[in-house]
Protein backbone atom coordinates (compact mmCIF):
# COMPACT_ATOMS: atom_id res chain seq x y z
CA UNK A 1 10.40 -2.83 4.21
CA UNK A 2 8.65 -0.76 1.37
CA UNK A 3 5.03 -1.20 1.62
CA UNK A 4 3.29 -3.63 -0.43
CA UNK A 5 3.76 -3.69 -4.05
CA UNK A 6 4.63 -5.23 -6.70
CA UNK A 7 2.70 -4.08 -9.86
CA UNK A 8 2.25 -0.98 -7.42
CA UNK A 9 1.75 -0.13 -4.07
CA UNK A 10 -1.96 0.47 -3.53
CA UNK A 11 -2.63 0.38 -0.51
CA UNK A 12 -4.86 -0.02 1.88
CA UNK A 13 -4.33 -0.24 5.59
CA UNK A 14 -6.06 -0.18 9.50
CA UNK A 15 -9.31 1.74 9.87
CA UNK A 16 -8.34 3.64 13.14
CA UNK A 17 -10.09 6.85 12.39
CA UNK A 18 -13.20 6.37 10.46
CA UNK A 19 -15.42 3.60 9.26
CA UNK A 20 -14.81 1.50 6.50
CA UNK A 21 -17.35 3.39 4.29
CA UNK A 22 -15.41 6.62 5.31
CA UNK A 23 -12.14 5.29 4.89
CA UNK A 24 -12.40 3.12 1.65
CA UNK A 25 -13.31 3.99 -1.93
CA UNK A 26 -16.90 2.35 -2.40
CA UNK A 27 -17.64 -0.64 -4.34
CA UNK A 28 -20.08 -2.19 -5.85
CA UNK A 29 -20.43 -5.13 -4.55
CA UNK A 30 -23.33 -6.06 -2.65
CA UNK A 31 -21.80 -9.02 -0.20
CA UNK A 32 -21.06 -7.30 3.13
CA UNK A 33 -19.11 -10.77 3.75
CA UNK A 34 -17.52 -10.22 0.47
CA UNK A 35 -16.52 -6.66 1.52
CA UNK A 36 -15.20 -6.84 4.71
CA UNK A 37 -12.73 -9.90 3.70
CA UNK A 38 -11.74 -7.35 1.27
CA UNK A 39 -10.62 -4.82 4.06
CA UNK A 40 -9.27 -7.05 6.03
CA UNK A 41 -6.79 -7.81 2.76
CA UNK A 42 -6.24 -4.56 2.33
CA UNK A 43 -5.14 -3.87 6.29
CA UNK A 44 -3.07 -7.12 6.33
CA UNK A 45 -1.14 -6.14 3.02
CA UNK A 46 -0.95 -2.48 4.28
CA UNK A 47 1.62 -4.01 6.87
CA UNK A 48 3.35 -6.12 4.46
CA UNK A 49 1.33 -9.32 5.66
CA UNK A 50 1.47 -10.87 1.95
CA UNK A 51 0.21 -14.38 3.06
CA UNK A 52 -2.95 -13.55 5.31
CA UNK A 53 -4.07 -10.52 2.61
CA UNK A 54 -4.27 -12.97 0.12
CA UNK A 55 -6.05 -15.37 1.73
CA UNK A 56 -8.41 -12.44 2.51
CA UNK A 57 -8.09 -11.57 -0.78
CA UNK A 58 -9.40 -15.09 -2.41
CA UNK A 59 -11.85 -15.43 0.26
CA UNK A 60 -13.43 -11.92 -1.16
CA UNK A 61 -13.55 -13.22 -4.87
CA UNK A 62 -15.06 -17.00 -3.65
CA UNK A 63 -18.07 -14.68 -2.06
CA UNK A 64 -18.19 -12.55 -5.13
CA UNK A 65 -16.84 -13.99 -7.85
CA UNK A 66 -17.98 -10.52 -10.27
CA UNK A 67 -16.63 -7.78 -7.45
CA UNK A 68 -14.80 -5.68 -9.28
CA UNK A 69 -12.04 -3.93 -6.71
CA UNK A 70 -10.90 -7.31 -6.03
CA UNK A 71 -10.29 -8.35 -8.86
CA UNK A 72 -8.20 -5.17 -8.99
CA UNK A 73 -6.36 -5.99 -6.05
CA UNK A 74 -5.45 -9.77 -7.29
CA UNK A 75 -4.03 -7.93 -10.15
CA UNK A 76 -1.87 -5.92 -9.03
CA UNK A 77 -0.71 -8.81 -6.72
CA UNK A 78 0.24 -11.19 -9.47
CA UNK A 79 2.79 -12.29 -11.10
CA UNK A 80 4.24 -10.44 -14.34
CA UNK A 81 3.31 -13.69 -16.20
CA UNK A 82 -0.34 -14.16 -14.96
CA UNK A 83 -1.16 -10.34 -14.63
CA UNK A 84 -2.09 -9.72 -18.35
CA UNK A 85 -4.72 -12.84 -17.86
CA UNK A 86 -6.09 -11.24 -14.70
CA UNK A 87 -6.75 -7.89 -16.21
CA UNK A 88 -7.49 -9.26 -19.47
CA UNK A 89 -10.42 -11.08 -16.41
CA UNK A 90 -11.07 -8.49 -14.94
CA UNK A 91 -11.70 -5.71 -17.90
CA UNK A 92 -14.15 -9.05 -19.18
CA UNK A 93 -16.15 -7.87 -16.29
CA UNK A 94 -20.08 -6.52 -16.27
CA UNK A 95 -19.78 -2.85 -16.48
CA UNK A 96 -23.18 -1.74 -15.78
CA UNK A 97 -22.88 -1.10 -11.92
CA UNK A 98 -19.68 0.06 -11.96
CA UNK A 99 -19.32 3.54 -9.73
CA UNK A 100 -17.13 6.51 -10.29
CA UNK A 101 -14.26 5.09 -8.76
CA UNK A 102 -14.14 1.57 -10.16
CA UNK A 103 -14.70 3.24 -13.58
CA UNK A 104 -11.74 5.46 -12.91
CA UNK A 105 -9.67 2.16 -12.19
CA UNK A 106 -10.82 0.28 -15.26
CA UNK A 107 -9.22 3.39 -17.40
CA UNK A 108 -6.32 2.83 -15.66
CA UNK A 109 -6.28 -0.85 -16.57
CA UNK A 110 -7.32 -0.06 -20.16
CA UNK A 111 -4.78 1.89 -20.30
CA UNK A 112 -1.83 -0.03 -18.62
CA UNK A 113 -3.27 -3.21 -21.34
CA UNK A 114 -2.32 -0.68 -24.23
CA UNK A 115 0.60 0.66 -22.69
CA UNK A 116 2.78 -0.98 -19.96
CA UNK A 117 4.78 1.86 -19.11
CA UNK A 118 1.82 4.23 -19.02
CA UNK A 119 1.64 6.60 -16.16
CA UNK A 120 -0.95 6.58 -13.68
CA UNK A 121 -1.09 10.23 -12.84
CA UNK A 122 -3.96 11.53 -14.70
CA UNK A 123 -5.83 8.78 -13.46
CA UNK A 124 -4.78 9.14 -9.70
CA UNK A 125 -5.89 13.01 -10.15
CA UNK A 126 -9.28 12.29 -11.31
CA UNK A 127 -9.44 10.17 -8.40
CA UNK A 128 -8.70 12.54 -5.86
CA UNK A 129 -10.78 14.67 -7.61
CA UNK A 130 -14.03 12.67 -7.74
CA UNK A 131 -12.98 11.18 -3.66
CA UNK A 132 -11.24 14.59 -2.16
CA UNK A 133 -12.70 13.73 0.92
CA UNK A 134 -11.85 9.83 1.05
CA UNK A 135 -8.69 8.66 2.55
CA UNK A 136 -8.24 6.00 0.01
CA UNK A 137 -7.97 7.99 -2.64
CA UNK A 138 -5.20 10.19 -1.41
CA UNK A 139 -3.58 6.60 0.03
CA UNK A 140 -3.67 5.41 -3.67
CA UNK A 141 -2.07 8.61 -5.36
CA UNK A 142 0.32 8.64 -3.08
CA UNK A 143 0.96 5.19 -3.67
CA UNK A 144 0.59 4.99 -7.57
CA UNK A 145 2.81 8.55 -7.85
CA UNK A 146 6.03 6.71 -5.60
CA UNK A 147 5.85 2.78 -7.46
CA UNK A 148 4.46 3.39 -10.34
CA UNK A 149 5.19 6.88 -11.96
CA UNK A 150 8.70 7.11 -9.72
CA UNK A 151 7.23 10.94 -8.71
CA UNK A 152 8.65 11.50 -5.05
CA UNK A 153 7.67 14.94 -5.24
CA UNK A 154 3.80 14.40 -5.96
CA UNK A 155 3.74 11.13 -3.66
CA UNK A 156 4.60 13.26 -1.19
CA UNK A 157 2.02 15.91 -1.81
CA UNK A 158 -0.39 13.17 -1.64
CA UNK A 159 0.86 11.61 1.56
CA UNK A 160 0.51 14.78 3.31
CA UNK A 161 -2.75 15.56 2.45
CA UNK A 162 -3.32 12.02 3.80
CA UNK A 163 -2.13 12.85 7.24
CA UNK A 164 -3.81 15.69 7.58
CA UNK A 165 -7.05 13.76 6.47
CA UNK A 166 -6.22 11.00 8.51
CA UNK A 167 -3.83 11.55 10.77
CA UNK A 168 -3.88 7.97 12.51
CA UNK A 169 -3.69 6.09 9.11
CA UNK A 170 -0.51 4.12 10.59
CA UNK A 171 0.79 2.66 6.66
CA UNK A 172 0.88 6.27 5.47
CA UNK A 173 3.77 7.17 7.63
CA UNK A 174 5.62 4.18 6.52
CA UNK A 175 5.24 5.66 3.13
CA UNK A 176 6.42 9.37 3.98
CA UNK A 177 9.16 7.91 5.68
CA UNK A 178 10.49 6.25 2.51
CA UNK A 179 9.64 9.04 0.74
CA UNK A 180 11.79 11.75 2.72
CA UNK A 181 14.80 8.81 2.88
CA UNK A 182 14.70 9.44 -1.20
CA UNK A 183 14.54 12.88 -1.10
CA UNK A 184 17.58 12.25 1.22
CA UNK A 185 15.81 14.72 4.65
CA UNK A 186 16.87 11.69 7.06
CA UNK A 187 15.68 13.99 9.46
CA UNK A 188 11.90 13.78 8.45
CA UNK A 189 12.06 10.04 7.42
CA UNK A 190 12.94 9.25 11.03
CA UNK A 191 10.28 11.66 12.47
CA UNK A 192 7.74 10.02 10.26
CA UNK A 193 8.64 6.13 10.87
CA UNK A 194 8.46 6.50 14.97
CA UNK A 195 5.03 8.45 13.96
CA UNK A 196 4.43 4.58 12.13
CA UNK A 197 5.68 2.66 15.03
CA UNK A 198 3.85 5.01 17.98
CA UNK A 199 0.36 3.74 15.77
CA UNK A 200 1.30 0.83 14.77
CA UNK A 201 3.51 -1.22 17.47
CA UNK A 202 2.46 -4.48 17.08
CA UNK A 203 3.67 -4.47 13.90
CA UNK A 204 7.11 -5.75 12.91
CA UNK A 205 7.31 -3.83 9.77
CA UNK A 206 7.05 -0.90 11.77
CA UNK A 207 10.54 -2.01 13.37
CA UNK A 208 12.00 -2.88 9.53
CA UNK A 209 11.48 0.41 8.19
CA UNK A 210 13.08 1.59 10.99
CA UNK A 211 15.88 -0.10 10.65
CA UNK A 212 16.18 0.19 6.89
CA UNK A 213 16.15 3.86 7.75
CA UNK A 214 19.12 3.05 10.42
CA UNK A 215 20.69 1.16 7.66
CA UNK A 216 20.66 3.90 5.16
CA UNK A 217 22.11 6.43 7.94
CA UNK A 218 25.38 4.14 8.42
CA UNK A 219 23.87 3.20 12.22
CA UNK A 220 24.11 0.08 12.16
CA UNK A 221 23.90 -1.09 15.78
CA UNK A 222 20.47 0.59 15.63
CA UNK A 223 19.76 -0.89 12.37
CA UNK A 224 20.57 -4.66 13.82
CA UNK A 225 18.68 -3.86 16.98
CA UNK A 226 15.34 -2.81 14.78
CA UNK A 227 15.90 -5.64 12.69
CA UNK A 228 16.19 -8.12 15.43
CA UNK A 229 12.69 -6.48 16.95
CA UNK A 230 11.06 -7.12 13.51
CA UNK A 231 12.51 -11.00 13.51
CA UNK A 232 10.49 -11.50 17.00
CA UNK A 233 7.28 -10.34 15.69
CA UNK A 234 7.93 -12.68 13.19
CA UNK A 235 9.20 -11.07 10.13
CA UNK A 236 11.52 -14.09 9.34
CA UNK A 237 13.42 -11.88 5.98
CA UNK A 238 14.87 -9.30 8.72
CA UNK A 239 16.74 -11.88 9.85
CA UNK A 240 19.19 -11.26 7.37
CA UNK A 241 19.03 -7.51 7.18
CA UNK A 242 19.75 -7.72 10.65
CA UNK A 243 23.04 -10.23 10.24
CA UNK A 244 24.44 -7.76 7.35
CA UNK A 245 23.91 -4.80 9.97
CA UNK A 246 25.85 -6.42 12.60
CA UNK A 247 28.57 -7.17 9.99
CA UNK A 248 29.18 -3.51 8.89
CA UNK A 249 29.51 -2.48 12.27
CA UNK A 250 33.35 -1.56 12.77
């Protein structure tokens, strides 16, 4: 299963390498209650755990009802209908604390308010820029340059400067993998998604991917067996990936 988006895929996953300060883009916020709900959404949605990161998520913006990022993150988790009222909320927002990289999101939102169709790249490149050292950053270009801008080439770019920065950033693989399977190198896409399940095996959609990639490579025993992995870590929509699987196989 693609990870998480549906505005676009931001990201955000497991802290296996480095701290949450090291990891995440800061914020402004002052609630460490506030800000650790808010990493724990953005782990859970990271591995396509919609229900639990929003819960996260709402538990974040009842602690701090003004933090900025989250407000960001509800966003880009809403609905077409209600997202122009959350960002129309969120841009409403006190901008006097704001720090380099919550400005740098705000532009984007300005900008997406003017424009829906507007690109993200210049934004995701002054980002890097200002966070080249950050994880998050490169996690969110990557992201923003796949969903968003539909730019394999510089998602990719992005994603591998991720792994090199953090090489144990689990999600990120699950990206590359999807990534390579457009660019049509099956051969990659399947190195990278065992890379996602050897860090990440408690995770069924781990075991989707990989059987999506299965899927796409006309294996579809292996496809139904991943799929039927993901079901019993309770992925309940594998289910029936896995039944169409087992009824292309000849």
């Amino acid at each position: 299963m693609k990870t998480l988006f549906t505005f676009i895929a931001l990201l955000w996953g497991s802290i296996t390498v480095a701290s949450a300060q090291d990891f995440y883009l800061p914020v402004s916020s002052t609630s460490k209650t506030a800000i650790a709900s808010l990493h724990k959404a953005a782990d859970l949605f990271a591995n396509v755990h919609f229900k639990e990161g929003r819960a996260e998520l709402d538990k974040a913006l009842a602690e701090d009802p003004n933090f900025f990022m989250a407000h960001v993150y509800a966003m880009q988790f809403a609905t077409r209908a209600t997202r122009p009222g959350i960002a129309d909320k969120t841009l409403a927002l006190d901008q006097t604390n704001l720090n380099e990289a919550e400005k740098i999101m705000r532009e984007l939102i300005v900008k997406w308010k003017a424009d829906t169709t507007s690109k993200a790249s210049e934004t995701m490149k002054a980002l890097v820029a200002a966070y080249p050292k950050t994880p998050q950053a490169l996690e969110w270009a990557s992201l923003y340059s796949f969903y968003t801008d539909k730019n394999v080439d510089d998602a990719l770019d992005y994603a591998q400067k991720l792994a090199k920065l953090s090489p144990k950033f689990a999600p990120n693989y699950n990206t590359m993998g999807y990534l390579y399977m457009e660019k049509k190198d099956m051969e990659k896409a399947k190195a990278a998604l065992e890379k996602y399940i050897a860090l990440a095996p408690k995770e069924a959609n781990a075991y989707d991917s990989m059987a999506e990639y299965y899927m796409n490579n006309k294996e579809y025993a292996k496809s139904a067996e991943y799929y039927d992995k993901a079901v019993a870590m309770g992925m309940t929509d594998s289910k029936e990936r896995a039944d169409k699987a087992r009824s292309m196989i000849k």
